[in-house]
C-alpha atoms as a PDB file:
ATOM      1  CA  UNK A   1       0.000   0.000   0.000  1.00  0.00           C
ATOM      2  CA  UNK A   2       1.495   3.647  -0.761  1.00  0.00           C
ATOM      3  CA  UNK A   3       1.472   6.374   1.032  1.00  0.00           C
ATOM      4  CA  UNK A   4      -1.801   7.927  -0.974  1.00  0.00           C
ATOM      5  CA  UNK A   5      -3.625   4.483  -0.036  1.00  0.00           C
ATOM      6  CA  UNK A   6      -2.647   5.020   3.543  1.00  0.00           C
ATOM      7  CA  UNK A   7      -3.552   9.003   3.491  1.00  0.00           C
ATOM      8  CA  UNK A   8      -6.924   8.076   2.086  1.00  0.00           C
ATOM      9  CA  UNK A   9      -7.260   4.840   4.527  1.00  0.00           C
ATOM     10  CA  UNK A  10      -6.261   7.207   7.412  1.00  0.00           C
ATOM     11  CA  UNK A  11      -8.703   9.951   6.308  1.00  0.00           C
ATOM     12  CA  UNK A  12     -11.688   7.328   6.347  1.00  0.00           C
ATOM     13  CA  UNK A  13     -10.972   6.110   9.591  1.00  0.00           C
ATOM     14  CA  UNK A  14     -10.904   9.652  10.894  1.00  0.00           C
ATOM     15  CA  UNK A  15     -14.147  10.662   9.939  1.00  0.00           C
ATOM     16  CA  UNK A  16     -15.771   7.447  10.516  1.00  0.00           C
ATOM     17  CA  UNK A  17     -14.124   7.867  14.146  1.00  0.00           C
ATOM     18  CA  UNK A  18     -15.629  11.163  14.761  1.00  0.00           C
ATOM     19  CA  UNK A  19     -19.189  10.005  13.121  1.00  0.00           C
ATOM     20  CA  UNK A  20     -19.208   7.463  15.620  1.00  0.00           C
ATOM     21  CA  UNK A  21     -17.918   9.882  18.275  1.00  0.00           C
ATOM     22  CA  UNK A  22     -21.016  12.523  17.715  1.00  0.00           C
ATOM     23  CA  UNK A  23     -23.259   9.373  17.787  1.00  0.00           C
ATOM     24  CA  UNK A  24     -21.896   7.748  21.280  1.00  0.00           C
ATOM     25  CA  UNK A  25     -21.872  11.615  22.436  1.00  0.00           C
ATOM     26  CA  UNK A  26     -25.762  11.679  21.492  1.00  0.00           C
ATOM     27  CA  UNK A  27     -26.156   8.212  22.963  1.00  0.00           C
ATOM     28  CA  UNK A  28     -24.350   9.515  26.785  1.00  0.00           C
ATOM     29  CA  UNK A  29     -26.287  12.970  26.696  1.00  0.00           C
ATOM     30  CA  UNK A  30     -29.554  11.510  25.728  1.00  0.00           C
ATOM     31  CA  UNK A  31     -29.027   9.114  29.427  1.00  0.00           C
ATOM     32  CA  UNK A  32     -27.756  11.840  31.501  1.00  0.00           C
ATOM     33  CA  UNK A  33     -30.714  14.063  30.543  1.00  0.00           C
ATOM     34  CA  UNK A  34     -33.069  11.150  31.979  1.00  0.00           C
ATOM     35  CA  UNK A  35     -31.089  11.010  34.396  1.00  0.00           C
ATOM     36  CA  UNK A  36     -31.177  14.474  35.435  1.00  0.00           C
ATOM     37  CA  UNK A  37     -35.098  14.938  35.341  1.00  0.00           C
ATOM     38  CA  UNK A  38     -35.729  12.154  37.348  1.00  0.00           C
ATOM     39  CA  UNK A  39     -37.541  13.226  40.486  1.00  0.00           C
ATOM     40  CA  UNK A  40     -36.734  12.649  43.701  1.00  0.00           C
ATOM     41  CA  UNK A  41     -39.345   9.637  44.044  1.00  0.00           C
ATOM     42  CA  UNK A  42     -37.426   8.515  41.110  1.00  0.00           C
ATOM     43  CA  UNK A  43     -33.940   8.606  42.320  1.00  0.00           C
ATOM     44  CA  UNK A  44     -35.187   6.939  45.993  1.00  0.00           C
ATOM     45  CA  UNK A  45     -36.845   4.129  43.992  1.00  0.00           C
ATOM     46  CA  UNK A  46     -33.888   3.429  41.828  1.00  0.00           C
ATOM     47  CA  UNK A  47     -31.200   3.386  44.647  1.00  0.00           C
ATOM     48  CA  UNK A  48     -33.684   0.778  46.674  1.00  0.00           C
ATOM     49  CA  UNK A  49     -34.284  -1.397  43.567  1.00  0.00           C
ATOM     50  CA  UNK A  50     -30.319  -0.677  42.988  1.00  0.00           C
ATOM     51  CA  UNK A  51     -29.533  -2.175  46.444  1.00  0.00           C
ATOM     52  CA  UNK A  52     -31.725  -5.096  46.326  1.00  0.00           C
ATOM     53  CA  UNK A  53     -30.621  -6.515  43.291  1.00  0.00           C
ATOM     54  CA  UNK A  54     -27.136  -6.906  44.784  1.00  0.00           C
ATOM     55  CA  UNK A  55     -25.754 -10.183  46.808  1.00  0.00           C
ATOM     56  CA  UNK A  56     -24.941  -8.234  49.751  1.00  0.00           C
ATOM     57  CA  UNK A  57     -28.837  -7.536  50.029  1.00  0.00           C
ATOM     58  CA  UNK A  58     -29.171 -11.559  49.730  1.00  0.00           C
ATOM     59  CA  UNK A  59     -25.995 -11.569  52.434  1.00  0.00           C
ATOM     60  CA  UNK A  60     -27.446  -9.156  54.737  1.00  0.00           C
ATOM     61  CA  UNK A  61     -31.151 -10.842  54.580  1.00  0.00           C
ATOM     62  CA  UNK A  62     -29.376 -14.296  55.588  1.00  0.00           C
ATOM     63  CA  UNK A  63     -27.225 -12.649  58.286  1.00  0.00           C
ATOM     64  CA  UNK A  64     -30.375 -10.912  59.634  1.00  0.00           C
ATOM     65  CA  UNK A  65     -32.647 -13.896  59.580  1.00  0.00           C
ATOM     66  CA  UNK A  66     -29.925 -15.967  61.273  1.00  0.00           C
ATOM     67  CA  UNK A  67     -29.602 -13.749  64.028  1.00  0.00           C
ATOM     68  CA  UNK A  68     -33.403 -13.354  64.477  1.00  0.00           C
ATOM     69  CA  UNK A  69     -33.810 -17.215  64.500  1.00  0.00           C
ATOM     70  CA  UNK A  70     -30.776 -17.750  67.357  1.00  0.00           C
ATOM     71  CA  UNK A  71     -32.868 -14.744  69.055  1.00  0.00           C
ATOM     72  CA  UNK A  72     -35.605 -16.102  69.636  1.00  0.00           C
ATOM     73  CA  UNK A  73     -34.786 -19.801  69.644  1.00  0.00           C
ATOM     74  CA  UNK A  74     -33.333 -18.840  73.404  1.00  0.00           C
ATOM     75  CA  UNK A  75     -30.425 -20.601  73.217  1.00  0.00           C
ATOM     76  CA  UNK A  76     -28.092 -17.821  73.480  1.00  0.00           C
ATOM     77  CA  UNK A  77     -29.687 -16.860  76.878  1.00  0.00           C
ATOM     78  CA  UNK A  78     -31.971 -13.891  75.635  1.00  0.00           C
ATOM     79  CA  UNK A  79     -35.968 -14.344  76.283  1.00  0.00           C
ATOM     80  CA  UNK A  80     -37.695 -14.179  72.979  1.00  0.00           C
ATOM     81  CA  UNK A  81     -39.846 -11.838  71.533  1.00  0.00           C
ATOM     82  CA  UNK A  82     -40.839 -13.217  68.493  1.00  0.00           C
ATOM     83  CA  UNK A  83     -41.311 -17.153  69.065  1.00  0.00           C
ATOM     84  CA  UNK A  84     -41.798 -19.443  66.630  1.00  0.00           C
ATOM     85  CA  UNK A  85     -43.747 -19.132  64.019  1.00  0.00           C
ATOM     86  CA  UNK A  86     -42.248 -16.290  64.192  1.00  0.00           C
ATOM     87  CA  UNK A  87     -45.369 -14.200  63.521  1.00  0.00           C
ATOM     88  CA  UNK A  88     -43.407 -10.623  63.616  1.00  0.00           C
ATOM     89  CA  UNK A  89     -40.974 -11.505  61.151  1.00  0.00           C
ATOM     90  CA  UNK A  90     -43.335 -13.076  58.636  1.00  0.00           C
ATOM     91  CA  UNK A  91     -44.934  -9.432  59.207  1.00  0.00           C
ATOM     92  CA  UNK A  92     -41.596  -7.637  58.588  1.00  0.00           C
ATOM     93  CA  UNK A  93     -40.677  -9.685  55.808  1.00  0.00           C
ATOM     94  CA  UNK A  94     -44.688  -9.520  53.683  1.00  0.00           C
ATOM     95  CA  UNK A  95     -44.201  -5.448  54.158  1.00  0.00           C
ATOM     96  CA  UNK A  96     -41.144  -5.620  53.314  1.00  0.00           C
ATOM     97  CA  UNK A  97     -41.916  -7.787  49.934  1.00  0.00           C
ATOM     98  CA  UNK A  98     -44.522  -5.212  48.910  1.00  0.00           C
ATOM     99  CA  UNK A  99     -42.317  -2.254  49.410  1.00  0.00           C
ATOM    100  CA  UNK A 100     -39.940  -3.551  47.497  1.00  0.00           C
ATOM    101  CA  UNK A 101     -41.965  -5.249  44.439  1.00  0.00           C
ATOM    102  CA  UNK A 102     -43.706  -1.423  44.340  1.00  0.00           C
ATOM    103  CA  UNK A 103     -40.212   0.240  44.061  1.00  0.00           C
ATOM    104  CA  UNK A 104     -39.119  -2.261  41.254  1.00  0.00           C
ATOM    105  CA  UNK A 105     -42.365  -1.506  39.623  1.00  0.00           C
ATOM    106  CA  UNK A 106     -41.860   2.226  39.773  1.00  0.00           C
ATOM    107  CA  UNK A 107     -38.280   1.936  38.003  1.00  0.00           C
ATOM    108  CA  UNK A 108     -39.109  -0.544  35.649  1.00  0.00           C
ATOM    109  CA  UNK A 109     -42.167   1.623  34.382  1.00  0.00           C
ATOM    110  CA  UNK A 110     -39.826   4.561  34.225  1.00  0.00           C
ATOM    111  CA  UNK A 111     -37.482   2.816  32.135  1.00  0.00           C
ATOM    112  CA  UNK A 112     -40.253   1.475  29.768  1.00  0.00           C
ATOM    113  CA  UNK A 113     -40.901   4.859  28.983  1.00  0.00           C
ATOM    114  CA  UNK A 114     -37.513   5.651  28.329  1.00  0.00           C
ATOM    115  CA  UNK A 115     -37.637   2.110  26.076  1.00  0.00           C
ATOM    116  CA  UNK A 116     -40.382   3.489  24.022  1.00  0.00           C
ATOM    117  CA  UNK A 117     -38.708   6.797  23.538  1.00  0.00           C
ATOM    118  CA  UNK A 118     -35.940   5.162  21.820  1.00  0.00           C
ATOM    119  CA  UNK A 119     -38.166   2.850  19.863  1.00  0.00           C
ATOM    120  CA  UNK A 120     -39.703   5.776  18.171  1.00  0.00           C
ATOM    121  CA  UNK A 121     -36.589   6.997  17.744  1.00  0.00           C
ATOM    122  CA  UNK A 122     -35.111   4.125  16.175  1.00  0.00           C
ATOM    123  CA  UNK A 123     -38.613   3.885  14.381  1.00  0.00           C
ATOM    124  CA  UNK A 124     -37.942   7.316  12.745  1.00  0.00           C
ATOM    125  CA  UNK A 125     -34.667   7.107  11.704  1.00  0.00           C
ATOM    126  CA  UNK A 126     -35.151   3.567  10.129  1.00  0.00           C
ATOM    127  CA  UNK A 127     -38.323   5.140   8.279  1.00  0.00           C
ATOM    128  CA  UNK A 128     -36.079   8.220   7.422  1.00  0.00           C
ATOM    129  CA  UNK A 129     -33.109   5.572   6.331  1.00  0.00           C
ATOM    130  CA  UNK A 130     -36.216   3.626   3.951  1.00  0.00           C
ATOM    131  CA  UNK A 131     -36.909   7.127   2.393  1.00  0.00           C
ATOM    132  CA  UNK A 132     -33.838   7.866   1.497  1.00  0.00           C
ATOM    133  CA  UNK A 133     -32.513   4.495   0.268  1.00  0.00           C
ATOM    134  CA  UNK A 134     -35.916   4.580  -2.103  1.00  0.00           C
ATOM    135  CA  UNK A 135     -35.138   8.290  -3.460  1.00  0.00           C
ATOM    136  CA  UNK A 136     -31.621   7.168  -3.922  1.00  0.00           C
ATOM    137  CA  UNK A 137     -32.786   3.643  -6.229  1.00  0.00           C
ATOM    138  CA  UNK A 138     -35.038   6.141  -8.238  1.00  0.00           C
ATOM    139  CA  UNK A 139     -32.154   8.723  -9.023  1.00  0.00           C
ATOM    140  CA  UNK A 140     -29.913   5.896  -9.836  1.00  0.00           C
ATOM    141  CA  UNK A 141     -32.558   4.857 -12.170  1.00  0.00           C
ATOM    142  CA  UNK A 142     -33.078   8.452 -13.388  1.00  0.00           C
ATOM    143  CA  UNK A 143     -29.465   8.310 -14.366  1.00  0.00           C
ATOM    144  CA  UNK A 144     -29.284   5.155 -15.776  1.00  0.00           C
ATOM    145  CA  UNK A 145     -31.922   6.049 -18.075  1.00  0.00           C
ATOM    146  CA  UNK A 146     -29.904   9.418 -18.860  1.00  0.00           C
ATOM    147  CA  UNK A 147     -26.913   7.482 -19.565  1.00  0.00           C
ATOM    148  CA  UNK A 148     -28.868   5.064 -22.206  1.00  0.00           C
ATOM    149  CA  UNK A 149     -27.950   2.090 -20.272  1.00  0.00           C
ATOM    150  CA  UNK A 150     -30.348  -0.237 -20.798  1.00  0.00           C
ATOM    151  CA  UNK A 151     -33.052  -0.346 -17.624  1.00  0.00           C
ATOM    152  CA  UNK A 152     -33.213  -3.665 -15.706  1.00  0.00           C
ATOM    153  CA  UNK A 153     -36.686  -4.961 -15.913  1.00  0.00           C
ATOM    154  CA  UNK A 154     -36.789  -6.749 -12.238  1.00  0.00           C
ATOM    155  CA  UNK A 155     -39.895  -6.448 -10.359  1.00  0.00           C
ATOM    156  CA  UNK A 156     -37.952  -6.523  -7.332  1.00  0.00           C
ATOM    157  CA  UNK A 157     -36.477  -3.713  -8.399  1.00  0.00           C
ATOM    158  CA  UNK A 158     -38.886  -2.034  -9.044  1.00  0.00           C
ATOM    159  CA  UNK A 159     -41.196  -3.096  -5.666  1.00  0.00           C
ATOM    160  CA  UNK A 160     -38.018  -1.263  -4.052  1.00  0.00           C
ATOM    161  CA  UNK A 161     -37.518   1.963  -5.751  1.00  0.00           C
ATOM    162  CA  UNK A 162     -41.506   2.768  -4.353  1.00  0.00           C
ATOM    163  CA  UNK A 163     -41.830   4.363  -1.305  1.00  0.00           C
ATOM    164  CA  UNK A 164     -42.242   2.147   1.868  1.00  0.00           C
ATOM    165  CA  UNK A 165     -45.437   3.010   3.441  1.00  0.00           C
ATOM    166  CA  UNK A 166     -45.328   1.947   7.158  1.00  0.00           C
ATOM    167  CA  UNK A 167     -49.472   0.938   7.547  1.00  0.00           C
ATOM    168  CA  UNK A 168     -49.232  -1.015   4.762  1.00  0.00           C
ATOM    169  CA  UNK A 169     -46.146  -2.586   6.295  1.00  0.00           C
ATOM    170  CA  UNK A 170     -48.122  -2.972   9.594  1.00  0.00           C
ATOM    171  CA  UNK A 171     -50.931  -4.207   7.824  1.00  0.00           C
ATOM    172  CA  UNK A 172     -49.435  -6.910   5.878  1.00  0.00           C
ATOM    173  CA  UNK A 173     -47.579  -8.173   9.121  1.00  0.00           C
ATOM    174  CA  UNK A 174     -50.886  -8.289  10.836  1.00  0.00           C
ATOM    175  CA  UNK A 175     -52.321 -10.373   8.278  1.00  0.00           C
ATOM    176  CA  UNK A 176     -49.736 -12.919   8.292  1.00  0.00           C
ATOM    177  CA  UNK A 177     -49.815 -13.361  12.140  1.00  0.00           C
ATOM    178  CA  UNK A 178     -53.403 -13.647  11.753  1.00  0.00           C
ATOM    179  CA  UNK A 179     -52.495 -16.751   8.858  1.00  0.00           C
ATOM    180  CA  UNK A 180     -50.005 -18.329  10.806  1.00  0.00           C
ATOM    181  CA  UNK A 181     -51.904 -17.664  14.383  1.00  0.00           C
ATOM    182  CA  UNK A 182     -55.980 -19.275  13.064  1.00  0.00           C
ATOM    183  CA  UNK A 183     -55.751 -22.885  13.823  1.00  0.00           C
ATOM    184  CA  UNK A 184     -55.541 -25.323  11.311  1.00  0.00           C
ATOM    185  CA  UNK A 185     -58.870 -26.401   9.932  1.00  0.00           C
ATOM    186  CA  UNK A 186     -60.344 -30.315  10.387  1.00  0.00           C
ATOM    187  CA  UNK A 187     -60.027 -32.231   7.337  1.00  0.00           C
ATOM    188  CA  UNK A 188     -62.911 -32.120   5.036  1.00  0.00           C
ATOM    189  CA  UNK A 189     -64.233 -28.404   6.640  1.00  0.00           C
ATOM    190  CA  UNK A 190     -64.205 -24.954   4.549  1.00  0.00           C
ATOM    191  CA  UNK A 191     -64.925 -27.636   1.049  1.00  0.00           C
ATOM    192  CA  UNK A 192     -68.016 -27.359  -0.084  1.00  0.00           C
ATOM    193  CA  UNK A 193     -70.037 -30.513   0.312  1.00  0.00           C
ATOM    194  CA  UNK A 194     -71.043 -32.000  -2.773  1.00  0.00           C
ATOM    195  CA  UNK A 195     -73.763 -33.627  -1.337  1.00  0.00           C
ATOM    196  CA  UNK A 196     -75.241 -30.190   0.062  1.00  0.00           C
ATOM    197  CA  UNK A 197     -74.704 -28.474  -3.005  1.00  0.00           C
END
């Protein structure tokens, strides 16, 4: 490879570098700006759900209910307060569960919103990408046919230089599912009978 190979190689990889930059840029802002307007109900939620889907939340639920079970068992000389069936830690523990499933439920719907943010971003840019890959078929075509090379004929072709349009997309996709979904029909029904006819 010469040196103009390696200049132009070089020159590639720069811009691709700093294309990729602006996007992972985008990317970070885009999370520290949910970050940031998160409320406070927010933030308290997240750090709880944080905590308690760590091992050292499984570690310090073992060492607590080991030490409430020696507690109240009496052998280590202490009268208990919470004999068995231990009916104040089965308390503890059920408002505990439902604190905790509410918290997870609070982040995870925050972050579904956040998930469906990005899907309609992702939606527009692919629908924007569709656009422009049509317009660009149909001026290659424009300047084939200015050039007097001879036009391919190839349905395909052709089915992809018109524009994409996302219900009928939807549509068709729906109408598949519903295909493949309907259960398959008994032998002999949806014929007409002869013998009815």
């Amino acid at each position: 490879m010469d040196q103009a190979e390696t200049d132009v190689s070089q020159g590639a990889n720069t811009a691709l570098s700093a294309t990729i930059e602006r996007y992972i840029r985008t990317i970070i802002n885009l999370r520290l700006k949910a970050a940031r307007e998160r409320t406070l109900q927010d933030r308290i939620a997240d750090a709880i759900t944080g905590f308690s889907g760590r091992m050292l939340f499984v570690y310090a639920h073992i060492a607590w209910f080991t030490l409430w079970l020696l507690l109240n068992t009496g052998r280590l000389g202490i009268r208990p307060f919470d004999p068995f069936p231990y009916g104040l830690l089965t308390m503890i523990v059920s408002l505990e569960a439902i604190f905790l499933s509410t918290f997870v439920l609070i982040s995870q719907n925050r972050m579904s919103v956040q998930a469906e943010h990005r899907a309609d971003l992702d939606l527009h840019i692919d629908l924007l990408a569709e656009y422009e890959l049509t317009r660009v078929l149909q001026m290659l075509d424009a300047i084939q046919g200015r050039m007097g090379i001879e036009n391919d004929q190839d349905a395909e072709l052709t089915e992809l230089e018109s524009e994409t349009k996302p219900e009928e997309v939807l549509a068709e996709i729906e109408r598949l599912q519903r295909r493949v979904l309907r259960p398959p029909r008994p032998p002999g029904q949806g014929k007409a009978d002869p013998a009815s006819a």
